[in-house]
N, C-alpha and C. Protein backbone atom coordinates (compact mmCIF):
# COMPACT_ATOMS: atom_id res chain seq x y z
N UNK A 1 0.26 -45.93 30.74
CA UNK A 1 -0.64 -46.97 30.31
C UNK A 1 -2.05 -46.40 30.14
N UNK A 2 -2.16 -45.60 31.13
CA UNK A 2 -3.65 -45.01 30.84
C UNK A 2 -4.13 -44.05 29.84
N UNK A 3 -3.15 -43.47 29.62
CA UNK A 3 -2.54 -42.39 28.36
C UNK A 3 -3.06 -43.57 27.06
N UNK A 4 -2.31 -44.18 26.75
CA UNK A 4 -2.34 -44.96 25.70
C UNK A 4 -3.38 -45.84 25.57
N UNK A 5 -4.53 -46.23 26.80
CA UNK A 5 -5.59 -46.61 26.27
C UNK A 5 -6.78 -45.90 26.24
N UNK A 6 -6.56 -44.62 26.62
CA UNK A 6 -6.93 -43.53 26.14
C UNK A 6 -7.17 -43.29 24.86
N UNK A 7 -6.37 -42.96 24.18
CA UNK A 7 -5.64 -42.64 22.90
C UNK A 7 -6.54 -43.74 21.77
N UNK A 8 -5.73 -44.83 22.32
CA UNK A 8 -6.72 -45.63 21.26
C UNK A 8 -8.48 -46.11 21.19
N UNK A 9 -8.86 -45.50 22.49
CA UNK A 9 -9.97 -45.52 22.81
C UNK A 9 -10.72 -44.35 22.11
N UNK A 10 -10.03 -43.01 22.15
CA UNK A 10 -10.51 -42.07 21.72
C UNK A 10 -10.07 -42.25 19.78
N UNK A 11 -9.80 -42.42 19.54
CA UNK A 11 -8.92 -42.53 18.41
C UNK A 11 -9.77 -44.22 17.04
N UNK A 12 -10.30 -45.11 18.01
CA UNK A 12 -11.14 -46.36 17.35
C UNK A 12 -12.32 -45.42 16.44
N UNK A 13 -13.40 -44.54 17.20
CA UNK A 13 -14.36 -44.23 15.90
C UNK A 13 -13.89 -43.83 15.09
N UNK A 14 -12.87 -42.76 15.28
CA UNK A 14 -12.36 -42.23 13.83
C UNK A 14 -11.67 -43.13 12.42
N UNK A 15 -10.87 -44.16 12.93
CA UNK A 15 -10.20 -45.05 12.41
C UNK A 15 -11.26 -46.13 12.07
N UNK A 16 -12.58 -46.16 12.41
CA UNK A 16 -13.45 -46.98 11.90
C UNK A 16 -14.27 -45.96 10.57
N UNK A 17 -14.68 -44.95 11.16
CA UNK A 17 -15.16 -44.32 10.13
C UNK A 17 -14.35 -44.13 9.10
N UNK A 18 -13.11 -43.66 8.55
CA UNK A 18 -11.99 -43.39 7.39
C UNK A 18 -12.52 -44.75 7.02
N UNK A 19 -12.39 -45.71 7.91
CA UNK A 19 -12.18 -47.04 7.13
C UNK A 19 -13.60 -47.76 6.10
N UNK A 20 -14.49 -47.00 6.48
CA UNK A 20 -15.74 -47.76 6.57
C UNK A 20 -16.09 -46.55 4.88
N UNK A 21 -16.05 -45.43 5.18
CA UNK A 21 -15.74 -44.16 3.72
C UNK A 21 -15.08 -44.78 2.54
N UNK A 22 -13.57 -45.15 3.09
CA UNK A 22 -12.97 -45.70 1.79
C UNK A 22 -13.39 -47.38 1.31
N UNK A 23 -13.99 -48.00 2.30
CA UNK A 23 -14.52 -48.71 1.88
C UNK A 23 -16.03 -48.45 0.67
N UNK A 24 -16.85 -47.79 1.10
CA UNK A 24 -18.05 -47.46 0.51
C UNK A 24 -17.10 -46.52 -0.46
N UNK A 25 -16.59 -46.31 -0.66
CA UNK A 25 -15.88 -45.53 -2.42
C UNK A 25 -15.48 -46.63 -3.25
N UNK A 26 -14.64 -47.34 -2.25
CA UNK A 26 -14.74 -48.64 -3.99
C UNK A 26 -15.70 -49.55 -4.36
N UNK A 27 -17.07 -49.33 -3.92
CA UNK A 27 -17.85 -50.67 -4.17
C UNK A 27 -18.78 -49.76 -5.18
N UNK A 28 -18.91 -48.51 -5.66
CA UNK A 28 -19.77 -48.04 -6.13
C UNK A 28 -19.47 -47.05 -7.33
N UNK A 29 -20.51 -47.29 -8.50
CA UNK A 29 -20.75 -46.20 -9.73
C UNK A 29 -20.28 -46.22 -10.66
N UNK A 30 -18.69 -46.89 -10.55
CA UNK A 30 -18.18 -47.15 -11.94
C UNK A 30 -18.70 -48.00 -13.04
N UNK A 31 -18.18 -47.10 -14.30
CA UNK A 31 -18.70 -47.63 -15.66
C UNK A 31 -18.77 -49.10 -15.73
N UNK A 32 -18.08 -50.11 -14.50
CA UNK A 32 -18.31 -51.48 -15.16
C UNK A 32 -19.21 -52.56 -14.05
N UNK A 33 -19.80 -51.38 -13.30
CA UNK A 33 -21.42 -51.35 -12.33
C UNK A 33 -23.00 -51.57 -13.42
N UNK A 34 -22.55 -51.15 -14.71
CA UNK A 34 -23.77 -51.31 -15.77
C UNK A 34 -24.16 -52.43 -15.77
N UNK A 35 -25.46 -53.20 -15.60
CA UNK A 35 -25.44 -54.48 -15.89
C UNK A 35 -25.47 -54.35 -17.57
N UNK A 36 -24.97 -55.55 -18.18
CA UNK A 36 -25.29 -55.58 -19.57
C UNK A 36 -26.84 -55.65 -20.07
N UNK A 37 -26.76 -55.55 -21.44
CA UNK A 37 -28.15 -55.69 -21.42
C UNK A 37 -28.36 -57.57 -21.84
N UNK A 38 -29.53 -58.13 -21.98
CA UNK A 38 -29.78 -59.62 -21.90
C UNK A 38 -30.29 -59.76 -23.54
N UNK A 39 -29.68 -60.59 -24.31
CA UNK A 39 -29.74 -61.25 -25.48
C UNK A 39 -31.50 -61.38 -25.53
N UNK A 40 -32.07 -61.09 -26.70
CA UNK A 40 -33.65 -61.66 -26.79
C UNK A 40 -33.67 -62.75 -26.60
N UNK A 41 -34.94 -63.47 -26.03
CA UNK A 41 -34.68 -64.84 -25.76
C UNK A 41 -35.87 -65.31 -26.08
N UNK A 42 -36.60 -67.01 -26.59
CA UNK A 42 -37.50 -66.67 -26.87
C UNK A 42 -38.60 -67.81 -25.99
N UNK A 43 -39.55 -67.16 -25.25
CA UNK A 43 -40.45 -67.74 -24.26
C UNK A 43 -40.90 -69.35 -24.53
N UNK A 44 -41.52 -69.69 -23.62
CA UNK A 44 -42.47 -70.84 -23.93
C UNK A 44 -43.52 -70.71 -24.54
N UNK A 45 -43.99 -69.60 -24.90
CA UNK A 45 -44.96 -69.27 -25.54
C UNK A 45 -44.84 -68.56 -26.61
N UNK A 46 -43.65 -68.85 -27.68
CA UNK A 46 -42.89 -68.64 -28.76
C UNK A 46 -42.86 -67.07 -28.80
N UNK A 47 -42.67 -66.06 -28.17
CA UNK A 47 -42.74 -64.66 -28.40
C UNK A 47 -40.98 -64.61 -28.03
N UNK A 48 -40.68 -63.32 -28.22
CA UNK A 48 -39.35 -63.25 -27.38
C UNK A 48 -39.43 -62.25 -26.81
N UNK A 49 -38.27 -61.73 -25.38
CA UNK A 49 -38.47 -61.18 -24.71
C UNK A 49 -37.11 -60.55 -24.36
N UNK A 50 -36.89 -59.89 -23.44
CA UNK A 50 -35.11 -59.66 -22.79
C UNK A 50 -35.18 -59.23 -21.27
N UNK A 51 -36.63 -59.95 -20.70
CA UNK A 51 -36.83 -59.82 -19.88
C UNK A 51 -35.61 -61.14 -18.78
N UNK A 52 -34.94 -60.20 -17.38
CA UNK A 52 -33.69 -61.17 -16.76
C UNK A 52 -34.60 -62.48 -16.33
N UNK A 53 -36.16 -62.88 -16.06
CA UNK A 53 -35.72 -64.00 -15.60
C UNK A 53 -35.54 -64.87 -16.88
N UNK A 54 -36.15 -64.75 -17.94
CA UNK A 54 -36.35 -65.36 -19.46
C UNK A 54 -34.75 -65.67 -19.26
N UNK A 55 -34.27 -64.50 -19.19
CA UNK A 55 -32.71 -64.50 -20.24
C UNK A 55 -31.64 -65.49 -18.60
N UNK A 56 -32.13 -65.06 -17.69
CA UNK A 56 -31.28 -66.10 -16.78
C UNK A 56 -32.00 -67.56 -16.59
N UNK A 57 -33.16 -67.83 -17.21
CA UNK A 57 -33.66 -69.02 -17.17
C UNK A 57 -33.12 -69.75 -18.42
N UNK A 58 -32.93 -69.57 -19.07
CA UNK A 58 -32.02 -69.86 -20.50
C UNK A 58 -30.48 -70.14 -20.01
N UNK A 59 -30.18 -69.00 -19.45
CA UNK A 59 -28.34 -69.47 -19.22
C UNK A 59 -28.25 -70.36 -18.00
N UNK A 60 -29.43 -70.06 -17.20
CA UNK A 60 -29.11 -71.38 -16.10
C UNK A 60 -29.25 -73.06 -16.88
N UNK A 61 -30.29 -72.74 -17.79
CA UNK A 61 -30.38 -74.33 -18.44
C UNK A 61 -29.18 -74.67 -19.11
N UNK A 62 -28.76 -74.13 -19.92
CA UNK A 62 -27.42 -73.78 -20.29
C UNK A 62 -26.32 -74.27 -19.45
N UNK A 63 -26.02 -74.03 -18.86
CA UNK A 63 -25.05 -74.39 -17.53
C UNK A 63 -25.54 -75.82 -17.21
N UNK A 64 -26.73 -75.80 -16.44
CA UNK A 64 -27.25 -77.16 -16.12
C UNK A 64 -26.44 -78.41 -16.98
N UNK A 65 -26.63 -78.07 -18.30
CA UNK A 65 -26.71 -78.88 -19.18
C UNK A 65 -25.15 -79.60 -19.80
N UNK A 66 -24.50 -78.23 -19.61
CA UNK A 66 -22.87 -78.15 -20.11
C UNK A 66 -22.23 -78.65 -18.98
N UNK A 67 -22.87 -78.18 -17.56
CA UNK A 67 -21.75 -78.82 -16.33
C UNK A 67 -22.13 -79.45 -14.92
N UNK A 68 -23.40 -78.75 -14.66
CA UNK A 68 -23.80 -79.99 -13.71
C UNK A 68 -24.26 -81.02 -14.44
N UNK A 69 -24.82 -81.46 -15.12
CA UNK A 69 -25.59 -83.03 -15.44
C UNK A 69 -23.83 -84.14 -15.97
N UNK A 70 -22.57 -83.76 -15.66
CA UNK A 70 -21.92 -84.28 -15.77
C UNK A 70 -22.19 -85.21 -14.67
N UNK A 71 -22.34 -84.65 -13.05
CA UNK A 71 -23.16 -85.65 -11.58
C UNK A 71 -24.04 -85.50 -11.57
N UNK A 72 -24.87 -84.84 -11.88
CA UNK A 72 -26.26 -84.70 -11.52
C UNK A 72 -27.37 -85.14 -12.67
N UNK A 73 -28.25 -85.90 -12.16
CA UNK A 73 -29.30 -86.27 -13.23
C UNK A 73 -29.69 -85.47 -14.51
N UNK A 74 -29.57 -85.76 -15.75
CA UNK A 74 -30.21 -84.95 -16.98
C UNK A 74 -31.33 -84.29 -16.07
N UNK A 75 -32.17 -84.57 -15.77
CA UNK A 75 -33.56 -84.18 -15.43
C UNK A 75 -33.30 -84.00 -13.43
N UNK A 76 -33.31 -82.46 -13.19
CA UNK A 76 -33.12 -82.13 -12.16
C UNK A 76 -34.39 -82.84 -11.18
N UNK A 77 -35.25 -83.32 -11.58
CA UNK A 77 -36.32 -83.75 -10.71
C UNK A 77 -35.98 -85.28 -10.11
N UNK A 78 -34.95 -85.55 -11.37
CA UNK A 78 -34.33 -87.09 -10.80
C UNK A 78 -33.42 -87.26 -9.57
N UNK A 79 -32.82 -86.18 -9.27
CA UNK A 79 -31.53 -85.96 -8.81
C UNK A 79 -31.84 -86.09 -7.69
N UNK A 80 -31.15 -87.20 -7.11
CA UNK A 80 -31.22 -87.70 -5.37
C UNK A 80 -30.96 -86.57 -4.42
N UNK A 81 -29.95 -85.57 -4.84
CA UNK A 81 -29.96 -84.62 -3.98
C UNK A 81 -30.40 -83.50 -3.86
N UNK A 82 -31.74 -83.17 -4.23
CA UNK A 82 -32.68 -82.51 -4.04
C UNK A 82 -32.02 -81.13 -5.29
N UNK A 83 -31.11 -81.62 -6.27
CA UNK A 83 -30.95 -80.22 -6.55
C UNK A 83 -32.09 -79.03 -6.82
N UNK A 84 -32.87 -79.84 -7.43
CA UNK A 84 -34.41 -78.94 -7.85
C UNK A 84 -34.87 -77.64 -6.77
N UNK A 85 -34.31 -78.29 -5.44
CA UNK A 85 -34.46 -76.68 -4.54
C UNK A 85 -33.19 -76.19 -4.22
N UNK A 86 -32.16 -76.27 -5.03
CA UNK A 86 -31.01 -75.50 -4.25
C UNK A 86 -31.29 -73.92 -5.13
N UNK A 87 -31.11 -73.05 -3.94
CA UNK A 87 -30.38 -71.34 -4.21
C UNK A 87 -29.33 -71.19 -4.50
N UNK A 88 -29.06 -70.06 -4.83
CA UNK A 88 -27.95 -69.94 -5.12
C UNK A 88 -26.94 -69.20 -4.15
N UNK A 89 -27.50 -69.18 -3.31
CA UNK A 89 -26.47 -69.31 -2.03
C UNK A 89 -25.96 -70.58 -1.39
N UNK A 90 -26.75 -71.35 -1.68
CA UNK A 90 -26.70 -73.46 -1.69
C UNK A 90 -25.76 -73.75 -2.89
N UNK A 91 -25.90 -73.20 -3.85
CA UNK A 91 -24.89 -73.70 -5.08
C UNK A 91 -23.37 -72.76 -4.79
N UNK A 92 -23.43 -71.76 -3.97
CA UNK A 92 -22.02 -71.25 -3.88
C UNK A 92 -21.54 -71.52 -2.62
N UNK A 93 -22.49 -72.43 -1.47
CA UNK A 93 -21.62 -72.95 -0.81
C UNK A 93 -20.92 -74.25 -0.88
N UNK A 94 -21.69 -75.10 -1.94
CA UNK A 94 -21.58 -76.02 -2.32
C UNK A 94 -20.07 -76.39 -3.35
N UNK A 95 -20.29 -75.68 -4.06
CA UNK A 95 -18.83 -75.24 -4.55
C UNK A 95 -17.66 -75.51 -3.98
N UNK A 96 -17.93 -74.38 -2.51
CA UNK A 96 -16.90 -73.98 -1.99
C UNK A 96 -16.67 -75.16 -1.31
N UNK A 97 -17.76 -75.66 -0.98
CA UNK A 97 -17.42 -76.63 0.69
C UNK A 97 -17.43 -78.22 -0.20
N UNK A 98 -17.88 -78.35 -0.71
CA UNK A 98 -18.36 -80.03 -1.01
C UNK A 98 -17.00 -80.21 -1.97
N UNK A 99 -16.35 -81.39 -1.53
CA UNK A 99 -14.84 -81.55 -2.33
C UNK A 99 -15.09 -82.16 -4.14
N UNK A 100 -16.16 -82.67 -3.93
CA UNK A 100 -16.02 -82.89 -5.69
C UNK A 100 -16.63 -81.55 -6.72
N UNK A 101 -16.94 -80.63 -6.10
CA UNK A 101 -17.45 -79.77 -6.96
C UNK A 101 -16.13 -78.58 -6.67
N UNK A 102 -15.47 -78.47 -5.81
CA UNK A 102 -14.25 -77.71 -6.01
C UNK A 102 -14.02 -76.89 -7.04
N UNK A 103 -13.55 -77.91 -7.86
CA UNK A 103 -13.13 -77.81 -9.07
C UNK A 103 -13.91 -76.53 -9.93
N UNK A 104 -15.16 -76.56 -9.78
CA UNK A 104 -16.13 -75.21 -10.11
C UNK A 104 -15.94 -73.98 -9.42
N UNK A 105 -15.15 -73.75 -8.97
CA UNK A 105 -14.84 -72.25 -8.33
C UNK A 105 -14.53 -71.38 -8.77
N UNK A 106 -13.60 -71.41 -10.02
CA UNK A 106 -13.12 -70.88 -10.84
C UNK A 106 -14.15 -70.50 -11.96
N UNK A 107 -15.48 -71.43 -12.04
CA UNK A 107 -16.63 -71.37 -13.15
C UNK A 107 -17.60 -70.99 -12.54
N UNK A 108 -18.43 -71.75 -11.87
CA UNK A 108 -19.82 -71.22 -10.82
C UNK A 108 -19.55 -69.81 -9.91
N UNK A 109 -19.72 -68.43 -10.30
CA UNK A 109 -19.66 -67.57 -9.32
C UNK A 109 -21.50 -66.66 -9.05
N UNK A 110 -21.59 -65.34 -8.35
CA UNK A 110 -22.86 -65.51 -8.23
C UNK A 110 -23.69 -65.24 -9.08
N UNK A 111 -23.15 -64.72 -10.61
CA UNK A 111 -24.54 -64.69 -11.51
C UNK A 111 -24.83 -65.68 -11.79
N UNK A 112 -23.18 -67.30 -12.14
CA UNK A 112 -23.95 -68.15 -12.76
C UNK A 112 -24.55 -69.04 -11.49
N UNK A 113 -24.60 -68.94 -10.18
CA UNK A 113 -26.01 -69.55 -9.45
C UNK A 113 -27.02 -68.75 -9.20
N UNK A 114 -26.93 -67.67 -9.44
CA UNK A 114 -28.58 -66.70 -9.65
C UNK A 114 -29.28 -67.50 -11.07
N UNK A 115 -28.39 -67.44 -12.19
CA UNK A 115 -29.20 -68.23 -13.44
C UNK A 115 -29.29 -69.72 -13.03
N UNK A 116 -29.02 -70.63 -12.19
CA UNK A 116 -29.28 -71.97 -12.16
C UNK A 116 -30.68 -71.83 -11.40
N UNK A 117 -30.42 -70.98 -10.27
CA UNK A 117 -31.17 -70.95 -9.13
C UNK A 117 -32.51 -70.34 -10.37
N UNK A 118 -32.44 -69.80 -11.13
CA UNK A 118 -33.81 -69.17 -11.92
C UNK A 118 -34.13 -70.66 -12.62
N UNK A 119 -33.52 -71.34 -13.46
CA UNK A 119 -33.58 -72.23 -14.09
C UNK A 119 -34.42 -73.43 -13.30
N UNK A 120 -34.09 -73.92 -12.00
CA UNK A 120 -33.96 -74.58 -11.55
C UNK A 120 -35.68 -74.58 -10.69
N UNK A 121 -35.18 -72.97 -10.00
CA UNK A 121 -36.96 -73.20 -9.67
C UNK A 121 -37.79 -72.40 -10.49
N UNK A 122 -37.70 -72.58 -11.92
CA UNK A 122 -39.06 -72.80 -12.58
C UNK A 122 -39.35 -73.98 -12.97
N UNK A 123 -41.10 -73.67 -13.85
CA UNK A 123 -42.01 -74.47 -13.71
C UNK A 123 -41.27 -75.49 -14.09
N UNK A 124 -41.34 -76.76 -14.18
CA UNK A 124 -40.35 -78.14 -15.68
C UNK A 124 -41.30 -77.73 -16.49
């Protein structure tokens, strides 16, 4: 018995480190790690740009428009439930946890609540 918790005692860093290596090899460098580049888009101040918050403030309105304002007020400032300050760590738990938005799990992932979350807290 003492042998064997030995063993696995001596034996846990190693089996954490292999594990923790091949982990950090698949999360990194491959060709489909590029972000794309962002469509010109064109400002409030009629210029255009391809700058990400321009181009994620555009696709968050976008979204807004196509799938939350199905519950949620046209005009996010109306909206009883404060959407006007949710993150987008608030919109992907929301998703997950709140039963009528479910259904968005398959659609809302984290770029499209990084673009709401841009959309959302800028200026109106």
């Amino acid at each position: 018995m003492f042998r064997t918790f030995f063993v696995q005692r001596a034996l846990a860093p190693w089996v954490l480190l292999i594990a923790w290596v091949a982990l950090a090899a698949c999360g990194g460098g491959g060709a489909d790690s590029t972000p794309e580049a962002l469509p010109a888009v064109e400002s409030a101040s009629g210029g255009t740009g391809t700058g990400a918050v321009a181009g994620a403030t555009v696709r968050g309105r976008a979204i807004y428009q196509t799938i939350c304002i199905n519950c949620h007020a046209p005009n996010p400032d109306d909206d009883r439930r404060g959407v006007r300050r949710a993150s987008a760590s608030s919109i992907l738990f929301a998703v997950q946890a709140i039963n009528q938005m479910r259904f968005l799990r398959d659609t809302i992932g984290p770029k499209e609540a990084a673009d709401l979350e841009a959309w959302l807290s800028s200026p109106s």
